[in-house]
Protein backbone atom coordinates (compact mmCIF):
# COMPACT_ATOMS: atom_id res chain seq x y z
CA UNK A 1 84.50 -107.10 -70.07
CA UNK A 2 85.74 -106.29 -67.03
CA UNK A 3 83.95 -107.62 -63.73
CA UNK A 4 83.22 -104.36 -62.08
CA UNK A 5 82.03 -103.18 -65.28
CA UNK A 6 79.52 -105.56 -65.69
CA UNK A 7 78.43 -105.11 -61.77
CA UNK A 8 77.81 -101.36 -62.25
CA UNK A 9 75.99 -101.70 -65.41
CA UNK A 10 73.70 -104.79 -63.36
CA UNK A 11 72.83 -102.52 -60.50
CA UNK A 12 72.17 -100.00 -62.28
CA UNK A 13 69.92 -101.38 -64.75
CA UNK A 14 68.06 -102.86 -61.12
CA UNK A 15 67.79 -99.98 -59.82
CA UNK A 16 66.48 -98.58 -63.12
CA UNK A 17 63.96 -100.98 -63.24
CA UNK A 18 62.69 -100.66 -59.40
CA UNK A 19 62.17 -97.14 -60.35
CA UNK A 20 60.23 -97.54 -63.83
CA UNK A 21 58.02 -100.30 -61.79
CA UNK A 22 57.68 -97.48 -58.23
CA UNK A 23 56.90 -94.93 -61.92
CA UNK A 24 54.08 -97.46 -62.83
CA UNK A 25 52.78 -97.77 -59.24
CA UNK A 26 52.40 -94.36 -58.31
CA UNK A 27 50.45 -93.88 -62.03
CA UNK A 28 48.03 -96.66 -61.22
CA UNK A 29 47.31 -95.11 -57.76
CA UNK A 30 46.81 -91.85 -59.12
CA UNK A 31 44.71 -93.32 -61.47
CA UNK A 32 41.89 -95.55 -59.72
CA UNK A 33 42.28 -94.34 -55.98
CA UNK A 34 38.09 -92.92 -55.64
CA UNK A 35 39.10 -91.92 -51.75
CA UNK A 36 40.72 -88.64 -52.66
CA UNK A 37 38.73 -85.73 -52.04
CA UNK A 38 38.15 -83.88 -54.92
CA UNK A 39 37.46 -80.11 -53.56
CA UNK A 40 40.22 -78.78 -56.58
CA UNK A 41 37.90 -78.94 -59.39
CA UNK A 42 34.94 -76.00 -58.78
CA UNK A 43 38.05 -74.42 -56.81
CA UNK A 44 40.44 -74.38 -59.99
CA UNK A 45 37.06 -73.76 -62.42
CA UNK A 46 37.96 -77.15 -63.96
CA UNK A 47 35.42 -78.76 -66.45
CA UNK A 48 34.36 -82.29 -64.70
CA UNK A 49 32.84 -85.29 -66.07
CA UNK A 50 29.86 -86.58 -64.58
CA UNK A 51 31.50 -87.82 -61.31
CA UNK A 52 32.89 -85.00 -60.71
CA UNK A 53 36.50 -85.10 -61.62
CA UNK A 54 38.65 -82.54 -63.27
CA UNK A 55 39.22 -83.11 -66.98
CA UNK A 56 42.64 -82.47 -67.65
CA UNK A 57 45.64 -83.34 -70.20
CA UNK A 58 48.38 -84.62 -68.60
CA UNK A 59 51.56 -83.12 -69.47
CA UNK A 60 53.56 -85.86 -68.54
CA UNK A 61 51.96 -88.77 -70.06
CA UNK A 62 50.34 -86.69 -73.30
CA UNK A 63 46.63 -88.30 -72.68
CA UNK A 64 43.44 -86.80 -71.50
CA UNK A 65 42.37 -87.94 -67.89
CA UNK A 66 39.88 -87.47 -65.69
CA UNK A 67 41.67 -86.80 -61.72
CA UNK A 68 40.90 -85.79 -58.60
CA UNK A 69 42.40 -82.46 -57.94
CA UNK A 70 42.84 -81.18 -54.25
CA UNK A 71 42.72 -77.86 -52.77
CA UNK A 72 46.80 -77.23 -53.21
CA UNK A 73 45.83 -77.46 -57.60
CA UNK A 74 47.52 -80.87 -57.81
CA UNK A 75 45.64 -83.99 -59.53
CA UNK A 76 45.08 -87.32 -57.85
CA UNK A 77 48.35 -88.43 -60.38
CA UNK A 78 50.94 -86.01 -59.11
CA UNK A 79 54.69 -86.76 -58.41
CA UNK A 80 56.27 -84.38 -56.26
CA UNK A 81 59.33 -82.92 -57.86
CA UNK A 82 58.89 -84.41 -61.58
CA UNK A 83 59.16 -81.33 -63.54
CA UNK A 84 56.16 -81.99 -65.76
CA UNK A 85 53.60 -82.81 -63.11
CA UNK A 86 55.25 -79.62 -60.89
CA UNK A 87 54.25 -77.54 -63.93
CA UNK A 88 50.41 -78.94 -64.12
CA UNK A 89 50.06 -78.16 -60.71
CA UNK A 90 51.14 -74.61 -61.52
CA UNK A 91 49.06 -74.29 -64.73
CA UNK A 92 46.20 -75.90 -62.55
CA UNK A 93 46.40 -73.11 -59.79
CA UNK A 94 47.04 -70.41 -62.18
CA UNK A 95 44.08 -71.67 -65.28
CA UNK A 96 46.52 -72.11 -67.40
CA UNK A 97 45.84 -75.74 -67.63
CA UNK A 98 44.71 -77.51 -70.98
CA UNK A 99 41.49 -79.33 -70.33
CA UNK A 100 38.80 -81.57 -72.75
């Protein structure tokens, strides 16, 4: 195999990986952070569980969760500019958005 072949396919199975682990990150934050105010839920008419967090599905990881939302209609888990969490946010602000 030739040696700059073998470079390109390294770095860019690195980089591939930094990515999937900043992916992982950002989920986990989204996740557990309980500082995030939370005014998106009566504001959006979300159903909340009993501490007061919007019960949504998540399109992008096809599970139920229970997430901050703020005022903009975006939960505690959104990634700007990833299509599917772009389109939650929409559904959110529009109640369109499929909730448990």
């Amino acid at each position: 195999m030739d040696d700059r072949f073998e470079r390109a396919i390294r770095r860019n199975l690195r980089k591939a990986g930094r990515q999937f682990e900043e992916a992982k990150r950002a989920y986990a934050e989204g996740r557990e952070d309980p500082n995030i105010s939370n005014p998106g839920t009566e504001l959006y008419d979300l159903p909340a569980d009993d501490d007061g967090y919007g019960r949504i599905v998540c399109r992008r990881h096809a599970e139920r969760r229970s997430v901050a939302v703020d005022a903009e209609g975006r939960p505690a888990c959104f990634e700007s500019g990833h299509p599917d969490c772009e389109g939650c946010a929409e559904d959110v602000r529009d109640g369109y958005v499929e909730t448990w």
